[in-house]
PDB file of N, CA and C in Angstrom:
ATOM      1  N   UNK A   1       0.835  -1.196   0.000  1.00  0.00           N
ATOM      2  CA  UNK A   1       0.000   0.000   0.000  1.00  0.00           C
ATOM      3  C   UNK A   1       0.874   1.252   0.000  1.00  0.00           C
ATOM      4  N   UNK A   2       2.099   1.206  -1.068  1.00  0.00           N
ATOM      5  CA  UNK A   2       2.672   2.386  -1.067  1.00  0.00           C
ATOM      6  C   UNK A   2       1.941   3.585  -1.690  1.00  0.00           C
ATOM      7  N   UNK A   3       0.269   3.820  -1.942  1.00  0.00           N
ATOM      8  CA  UNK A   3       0.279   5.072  -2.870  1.00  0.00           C
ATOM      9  C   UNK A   3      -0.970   5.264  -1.957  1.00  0.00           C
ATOM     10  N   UNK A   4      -1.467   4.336  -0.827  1.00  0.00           N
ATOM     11  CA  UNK A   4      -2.384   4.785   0.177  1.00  0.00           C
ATOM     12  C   UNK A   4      -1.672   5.380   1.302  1.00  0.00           C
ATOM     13  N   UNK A   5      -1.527   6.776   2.081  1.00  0.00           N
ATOM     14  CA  UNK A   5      -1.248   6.597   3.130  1.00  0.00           C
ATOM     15  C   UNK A   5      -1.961   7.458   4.459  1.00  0.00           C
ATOM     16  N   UNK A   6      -1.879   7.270   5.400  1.00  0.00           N
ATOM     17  CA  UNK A   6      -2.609   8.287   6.345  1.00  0.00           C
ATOM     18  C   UNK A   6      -1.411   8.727   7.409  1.00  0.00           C
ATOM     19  N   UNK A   7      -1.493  10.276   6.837  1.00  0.00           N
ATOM     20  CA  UNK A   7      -0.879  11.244   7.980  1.00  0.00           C
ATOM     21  C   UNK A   7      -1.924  12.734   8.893  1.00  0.00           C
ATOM     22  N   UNK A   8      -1.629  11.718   9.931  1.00  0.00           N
ATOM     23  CA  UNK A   8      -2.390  12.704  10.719  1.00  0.00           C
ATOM     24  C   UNK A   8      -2.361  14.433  10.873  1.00  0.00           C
ATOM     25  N   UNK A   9      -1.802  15.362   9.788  1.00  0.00           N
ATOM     26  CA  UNK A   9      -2.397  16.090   9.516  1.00  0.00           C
ATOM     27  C   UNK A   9      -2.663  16.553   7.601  1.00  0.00           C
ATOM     28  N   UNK A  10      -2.932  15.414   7.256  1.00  0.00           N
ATOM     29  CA  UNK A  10      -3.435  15.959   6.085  1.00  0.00           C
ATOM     30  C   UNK A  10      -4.815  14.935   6.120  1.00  0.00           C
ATOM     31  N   UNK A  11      -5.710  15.986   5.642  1.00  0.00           N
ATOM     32  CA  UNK A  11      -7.168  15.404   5.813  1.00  0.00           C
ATOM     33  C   UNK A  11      -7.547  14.750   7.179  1.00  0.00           C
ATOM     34  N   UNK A  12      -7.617  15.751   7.758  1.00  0.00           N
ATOM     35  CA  UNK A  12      -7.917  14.989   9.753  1.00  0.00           C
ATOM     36  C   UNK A  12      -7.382  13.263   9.680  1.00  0.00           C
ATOM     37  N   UNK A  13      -6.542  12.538   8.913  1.00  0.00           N
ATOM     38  CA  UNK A  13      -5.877  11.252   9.280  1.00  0.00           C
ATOM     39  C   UNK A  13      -6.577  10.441   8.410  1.00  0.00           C
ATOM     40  N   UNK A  14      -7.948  10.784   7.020  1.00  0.00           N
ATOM     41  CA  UNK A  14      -7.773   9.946   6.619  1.00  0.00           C
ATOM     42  C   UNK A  14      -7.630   9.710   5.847  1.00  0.00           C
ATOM     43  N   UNK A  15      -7.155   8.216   5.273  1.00  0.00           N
ATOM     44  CA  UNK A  15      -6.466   7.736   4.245  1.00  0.00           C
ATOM     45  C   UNK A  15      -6.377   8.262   2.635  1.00  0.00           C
ATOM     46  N   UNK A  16      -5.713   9.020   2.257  1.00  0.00           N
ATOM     47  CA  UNK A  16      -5.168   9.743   0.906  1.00  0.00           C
ATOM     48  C   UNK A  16      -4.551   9.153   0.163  1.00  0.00           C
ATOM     49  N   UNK A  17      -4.596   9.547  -1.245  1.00  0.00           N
ATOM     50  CA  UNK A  17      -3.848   8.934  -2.309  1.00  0.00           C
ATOM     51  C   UNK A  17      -2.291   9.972  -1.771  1.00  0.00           C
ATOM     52  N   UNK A  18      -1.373   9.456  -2.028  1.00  0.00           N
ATOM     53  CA  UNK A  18       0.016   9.635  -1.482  1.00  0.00           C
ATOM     54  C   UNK A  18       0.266  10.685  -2.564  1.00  0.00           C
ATOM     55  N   UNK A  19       0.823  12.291  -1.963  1.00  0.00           N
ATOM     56  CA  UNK A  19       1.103  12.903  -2.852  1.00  0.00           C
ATOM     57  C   UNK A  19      -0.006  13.968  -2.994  1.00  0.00           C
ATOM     58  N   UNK A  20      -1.396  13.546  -2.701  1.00  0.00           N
ATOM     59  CA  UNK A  20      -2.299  14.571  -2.951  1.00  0.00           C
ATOM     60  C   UNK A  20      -3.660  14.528  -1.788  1.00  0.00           C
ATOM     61  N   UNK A  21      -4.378  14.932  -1.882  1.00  0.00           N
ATOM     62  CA  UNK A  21      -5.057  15.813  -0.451  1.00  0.00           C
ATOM     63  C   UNK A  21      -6.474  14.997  -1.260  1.00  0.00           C
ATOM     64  N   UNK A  22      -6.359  13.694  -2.226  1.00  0.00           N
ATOM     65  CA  UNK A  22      -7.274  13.128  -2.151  1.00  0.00           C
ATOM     66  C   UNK A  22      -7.666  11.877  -1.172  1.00  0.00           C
ATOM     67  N   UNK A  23      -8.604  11.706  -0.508  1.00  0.00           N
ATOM     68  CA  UNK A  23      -8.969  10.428   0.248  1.00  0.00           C
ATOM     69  C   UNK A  23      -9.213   9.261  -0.592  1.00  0.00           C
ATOM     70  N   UNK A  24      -8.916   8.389   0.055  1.00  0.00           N
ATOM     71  CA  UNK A  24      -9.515   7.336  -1.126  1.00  0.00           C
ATOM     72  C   UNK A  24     -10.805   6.932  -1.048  1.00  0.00           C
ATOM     73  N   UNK A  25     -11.243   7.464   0.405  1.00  0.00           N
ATOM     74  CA  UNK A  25     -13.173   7.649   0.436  1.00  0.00           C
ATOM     75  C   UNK A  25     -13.750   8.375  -0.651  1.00  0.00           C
ATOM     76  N   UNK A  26     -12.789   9.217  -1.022  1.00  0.00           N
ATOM     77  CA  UNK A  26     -14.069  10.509  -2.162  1.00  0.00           C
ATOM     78  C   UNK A  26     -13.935   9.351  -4.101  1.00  0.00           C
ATOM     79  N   UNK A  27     -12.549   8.660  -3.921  1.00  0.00           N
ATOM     80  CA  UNK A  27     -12.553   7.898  -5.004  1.00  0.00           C
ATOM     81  C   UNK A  27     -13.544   6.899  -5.157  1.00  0.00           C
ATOM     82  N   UNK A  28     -13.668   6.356  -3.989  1.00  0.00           N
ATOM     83  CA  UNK A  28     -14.579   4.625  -3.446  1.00  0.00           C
ATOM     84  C   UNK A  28     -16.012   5.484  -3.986  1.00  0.00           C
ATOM     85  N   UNK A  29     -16.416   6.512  -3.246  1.00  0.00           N
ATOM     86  CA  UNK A  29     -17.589   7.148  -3.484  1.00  0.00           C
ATOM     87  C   UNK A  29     -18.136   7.631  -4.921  1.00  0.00           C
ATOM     88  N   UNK A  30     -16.940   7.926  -5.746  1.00  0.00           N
ATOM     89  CA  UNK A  30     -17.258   8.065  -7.008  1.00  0.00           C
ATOM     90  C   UNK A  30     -17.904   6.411  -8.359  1.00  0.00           C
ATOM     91  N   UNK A  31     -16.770   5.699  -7.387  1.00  0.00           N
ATOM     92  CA  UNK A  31     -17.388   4.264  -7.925  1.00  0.00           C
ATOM     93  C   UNK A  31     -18.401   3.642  -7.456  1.00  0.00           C
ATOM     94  N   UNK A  32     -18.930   3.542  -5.944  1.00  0.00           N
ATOM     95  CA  UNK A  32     -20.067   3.392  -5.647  1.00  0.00           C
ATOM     96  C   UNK A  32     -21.151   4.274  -6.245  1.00  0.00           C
ATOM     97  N   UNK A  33     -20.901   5.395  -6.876  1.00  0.00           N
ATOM     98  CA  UNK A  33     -21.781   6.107  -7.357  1.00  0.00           C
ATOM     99  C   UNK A  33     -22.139   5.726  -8.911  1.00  0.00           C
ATOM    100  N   UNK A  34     -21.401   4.803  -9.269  1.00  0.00           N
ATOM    101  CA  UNK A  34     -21.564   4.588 -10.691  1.00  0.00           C
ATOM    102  C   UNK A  34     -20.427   5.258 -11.788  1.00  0.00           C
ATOM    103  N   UNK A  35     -19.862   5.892 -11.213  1.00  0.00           N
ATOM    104  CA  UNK A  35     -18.781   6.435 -12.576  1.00  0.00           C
ATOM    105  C   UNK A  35     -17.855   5.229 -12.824  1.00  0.00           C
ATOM    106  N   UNK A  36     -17.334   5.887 -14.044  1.00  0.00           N
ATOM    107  CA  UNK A  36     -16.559   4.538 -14.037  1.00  0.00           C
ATOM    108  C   UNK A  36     -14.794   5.119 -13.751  1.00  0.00           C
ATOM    109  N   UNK A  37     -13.959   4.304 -14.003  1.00  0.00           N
ATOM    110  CA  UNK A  37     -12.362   4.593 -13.741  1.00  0.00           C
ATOM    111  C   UNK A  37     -11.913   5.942 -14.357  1.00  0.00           C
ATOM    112  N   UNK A  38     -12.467   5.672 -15.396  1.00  0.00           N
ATOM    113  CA  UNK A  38     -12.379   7.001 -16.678  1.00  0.00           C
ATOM    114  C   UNK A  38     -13.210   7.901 -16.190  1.00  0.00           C
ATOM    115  N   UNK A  39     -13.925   7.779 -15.543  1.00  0.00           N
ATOM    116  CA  UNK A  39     -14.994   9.044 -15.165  1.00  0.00           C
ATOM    117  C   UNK A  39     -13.894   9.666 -14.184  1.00  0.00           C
ATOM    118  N   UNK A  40     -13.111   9.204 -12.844  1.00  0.00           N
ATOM    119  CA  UNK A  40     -12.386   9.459 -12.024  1.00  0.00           C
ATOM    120  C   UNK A  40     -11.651  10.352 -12.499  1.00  0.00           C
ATOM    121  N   UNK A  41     -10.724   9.604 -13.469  1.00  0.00           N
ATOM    122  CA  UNK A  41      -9.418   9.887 -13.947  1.00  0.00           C
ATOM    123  C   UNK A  41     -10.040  11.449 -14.710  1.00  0.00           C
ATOM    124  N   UNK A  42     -10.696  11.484 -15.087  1.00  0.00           N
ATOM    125  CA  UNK A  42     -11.222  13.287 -15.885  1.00  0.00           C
ATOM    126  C   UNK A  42     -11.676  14.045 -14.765  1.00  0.00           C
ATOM    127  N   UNK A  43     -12.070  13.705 -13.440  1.00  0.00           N
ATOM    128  CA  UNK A  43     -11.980  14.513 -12.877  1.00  0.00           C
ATOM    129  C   UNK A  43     -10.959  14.932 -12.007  1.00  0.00           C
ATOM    130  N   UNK A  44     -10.211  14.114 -11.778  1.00  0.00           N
ATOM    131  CA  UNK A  44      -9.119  14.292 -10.872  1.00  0.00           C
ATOM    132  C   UNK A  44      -7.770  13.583 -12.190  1.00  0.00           C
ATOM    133  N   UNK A  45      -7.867  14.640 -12.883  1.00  0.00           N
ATOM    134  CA  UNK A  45      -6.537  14.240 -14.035  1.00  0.00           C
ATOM    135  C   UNK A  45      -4.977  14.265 -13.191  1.00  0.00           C
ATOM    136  N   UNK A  46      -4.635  14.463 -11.904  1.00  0.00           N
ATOM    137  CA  UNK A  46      -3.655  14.401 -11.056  1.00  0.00           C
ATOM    138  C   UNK A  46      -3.795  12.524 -10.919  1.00  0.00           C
ATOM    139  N   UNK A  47      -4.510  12.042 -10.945  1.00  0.00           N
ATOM    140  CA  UNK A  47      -4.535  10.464 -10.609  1.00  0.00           C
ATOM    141  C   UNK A  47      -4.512   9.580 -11.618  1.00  0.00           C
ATOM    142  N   UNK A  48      -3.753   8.527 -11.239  1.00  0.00           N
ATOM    143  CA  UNK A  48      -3.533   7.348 -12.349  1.00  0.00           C
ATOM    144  C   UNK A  48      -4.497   6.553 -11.919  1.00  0.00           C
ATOM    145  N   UNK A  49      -4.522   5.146 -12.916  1.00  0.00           N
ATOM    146  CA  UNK A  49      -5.497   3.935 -12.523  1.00  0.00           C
ATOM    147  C   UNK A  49      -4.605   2.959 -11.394  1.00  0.00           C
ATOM    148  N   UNK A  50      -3.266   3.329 -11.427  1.00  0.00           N
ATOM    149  CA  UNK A  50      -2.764   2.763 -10.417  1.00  0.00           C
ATOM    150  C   UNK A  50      -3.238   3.009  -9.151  1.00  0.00           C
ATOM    151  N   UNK A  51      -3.940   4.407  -8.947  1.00  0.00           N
ATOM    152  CA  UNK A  51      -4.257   5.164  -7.885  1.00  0.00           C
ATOM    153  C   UNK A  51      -5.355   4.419  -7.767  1.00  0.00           C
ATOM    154  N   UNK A  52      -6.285   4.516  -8.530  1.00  0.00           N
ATOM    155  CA  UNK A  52      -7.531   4.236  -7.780  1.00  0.00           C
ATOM    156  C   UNK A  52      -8.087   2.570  -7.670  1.00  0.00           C
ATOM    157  N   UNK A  53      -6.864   1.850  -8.515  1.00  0.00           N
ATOM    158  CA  UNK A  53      -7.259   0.593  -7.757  1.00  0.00           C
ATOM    159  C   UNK A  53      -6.435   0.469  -6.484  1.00  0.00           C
ATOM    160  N   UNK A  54      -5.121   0.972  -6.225  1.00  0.00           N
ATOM    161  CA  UNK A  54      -5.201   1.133  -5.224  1.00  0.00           C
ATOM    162  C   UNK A  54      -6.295   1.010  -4.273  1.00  0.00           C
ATOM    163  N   UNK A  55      -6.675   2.268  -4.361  1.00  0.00           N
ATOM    164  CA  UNK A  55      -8.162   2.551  -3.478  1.00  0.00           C
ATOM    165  C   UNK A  55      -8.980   1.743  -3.208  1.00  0.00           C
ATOM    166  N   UNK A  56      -9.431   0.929  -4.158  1.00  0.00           N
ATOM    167  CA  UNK A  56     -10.000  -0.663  -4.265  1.00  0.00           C
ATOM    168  C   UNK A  56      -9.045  -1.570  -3.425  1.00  0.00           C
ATOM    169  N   UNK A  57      -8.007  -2.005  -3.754  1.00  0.00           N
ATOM    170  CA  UNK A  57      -7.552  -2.794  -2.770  1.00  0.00           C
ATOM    171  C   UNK A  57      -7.705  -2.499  -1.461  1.00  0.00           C
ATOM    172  N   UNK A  58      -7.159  -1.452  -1.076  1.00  0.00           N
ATOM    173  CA  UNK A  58      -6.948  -0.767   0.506  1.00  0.00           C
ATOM    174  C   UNK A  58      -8.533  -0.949   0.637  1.00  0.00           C
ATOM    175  N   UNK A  59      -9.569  -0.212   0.251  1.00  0.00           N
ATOM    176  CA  UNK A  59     -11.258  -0.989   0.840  1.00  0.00           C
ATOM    177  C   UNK A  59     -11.271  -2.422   1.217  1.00  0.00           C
ATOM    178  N   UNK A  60     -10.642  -3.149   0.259  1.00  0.00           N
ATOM    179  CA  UNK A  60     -10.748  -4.670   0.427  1.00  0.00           C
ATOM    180  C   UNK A  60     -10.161  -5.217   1.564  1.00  0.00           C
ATOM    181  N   UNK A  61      -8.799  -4.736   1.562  1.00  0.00           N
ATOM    182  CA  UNK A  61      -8.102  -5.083   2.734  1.00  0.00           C
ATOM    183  C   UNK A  61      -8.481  -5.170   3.775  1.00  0.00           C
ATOM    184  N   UNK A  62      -9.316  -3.612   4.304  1.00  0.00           N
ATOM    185  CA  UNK A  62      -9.933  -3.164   5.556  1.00  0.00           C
ATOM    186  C   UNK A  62     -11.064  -4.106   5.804  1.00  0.00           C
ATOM    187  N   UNK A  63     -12.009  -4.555   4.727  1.00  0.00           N
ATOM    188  CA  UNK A  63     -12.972  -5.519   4.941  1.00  0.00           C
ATOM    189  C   UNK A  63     -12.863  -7.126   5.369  1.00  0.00           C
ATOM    190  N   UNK A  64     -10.947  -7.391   5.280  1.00  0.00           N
ATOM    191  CA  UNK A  64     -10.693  -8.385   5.793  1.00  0.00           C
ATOM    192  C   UNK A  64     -10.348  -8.924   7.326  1.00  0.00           C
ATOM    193  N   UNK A  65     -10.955  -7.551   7.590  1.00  0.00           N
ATOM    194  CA  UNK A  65     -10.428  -7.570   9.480  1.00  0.00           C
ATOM    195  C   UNK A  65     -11.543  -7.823   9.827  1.00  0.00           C
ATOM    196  N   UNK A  66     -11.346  -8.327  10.989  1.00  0.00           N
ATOM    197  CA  UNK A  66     -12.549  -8.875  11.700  1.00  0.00           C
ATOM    198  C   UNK A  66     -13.450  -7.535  12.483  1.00  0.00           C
ATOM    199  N   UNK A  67     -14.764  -7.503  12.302  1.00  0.00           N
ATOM    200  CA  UNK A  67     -15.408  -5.970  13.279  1.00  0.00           C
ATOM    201  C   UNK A  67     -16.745  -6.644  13.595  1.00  0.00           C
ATOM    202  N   UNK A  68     -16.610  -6.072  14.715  1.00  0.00           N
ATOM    203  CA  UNK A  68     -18.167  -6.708  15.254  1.00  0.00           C
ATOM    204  C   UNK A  68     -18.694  -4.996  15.777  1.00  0.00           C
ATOM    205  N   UNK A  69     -20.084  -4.905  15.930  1.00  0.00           N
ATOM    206  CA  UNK A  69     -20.442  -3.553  15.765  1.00  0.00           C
ATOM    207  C   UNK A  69     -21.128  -3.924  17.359  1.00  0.00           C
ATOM    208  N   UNK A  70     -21.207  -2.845  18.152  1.00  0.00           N
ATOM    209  CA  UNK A  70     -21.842  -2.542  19.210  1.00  0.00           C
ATOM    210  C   UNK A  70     -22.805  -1.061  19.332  1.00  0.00           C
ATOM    211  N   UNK A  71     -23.607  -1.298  20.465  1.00  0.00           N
ATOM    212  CA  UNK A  71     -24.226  -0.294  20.774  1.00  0.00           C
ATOM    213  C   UNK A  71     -23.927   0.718  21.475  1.00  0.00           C
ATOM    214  N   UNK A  72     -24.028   2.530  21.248  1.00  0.00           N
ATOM    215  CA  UNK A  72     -23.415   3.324  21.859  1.00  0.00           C
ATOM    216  C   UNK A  72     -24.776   3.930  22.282  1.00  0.00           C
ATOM    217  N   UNK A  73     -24.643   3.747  23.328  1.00  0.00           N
ATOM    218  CA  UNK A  73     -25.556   5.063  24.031  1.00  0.00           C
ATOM    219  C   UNK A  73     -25.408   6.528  25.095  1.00  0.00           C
TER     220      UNK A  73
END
């Protein structure tokens, strides 16, 4: 995961494409939204496709940890 990284002061800590002040939440969100890779890449012409599968992996990864959800009251 060299092109994901999180430094706690760029973007309150979270996880950015390395190099730029994008999250890889606002990328994930563009594909959950239906655009496609090419849709990305024209809007954020600073990013490769290396970048945003990146972004895809690092989601995947995180979904391989174990989380159990509790109640906050």
């Amino acid at each position: 995961m060299e092109r994901i990284v999180v430094e706690p002061d760029i973007c309150n800590g979270q996880p950015t494409i390395k190099g730029t002040r994008i999250t890889a939440r606002t990328v994930l969100e563009f594909l959950a939204a239906g655009d496609a890779i090419e849709d990305v890449l024209e809007e954020y012409p600073t990013l490769t496709r290396d970048d945003i599968l990146a972004c895809i992996r690092f989601s995947s990864d995180l979904m391989g940890h174990q989380f159990s959800l509790q109640s906050v009251a």
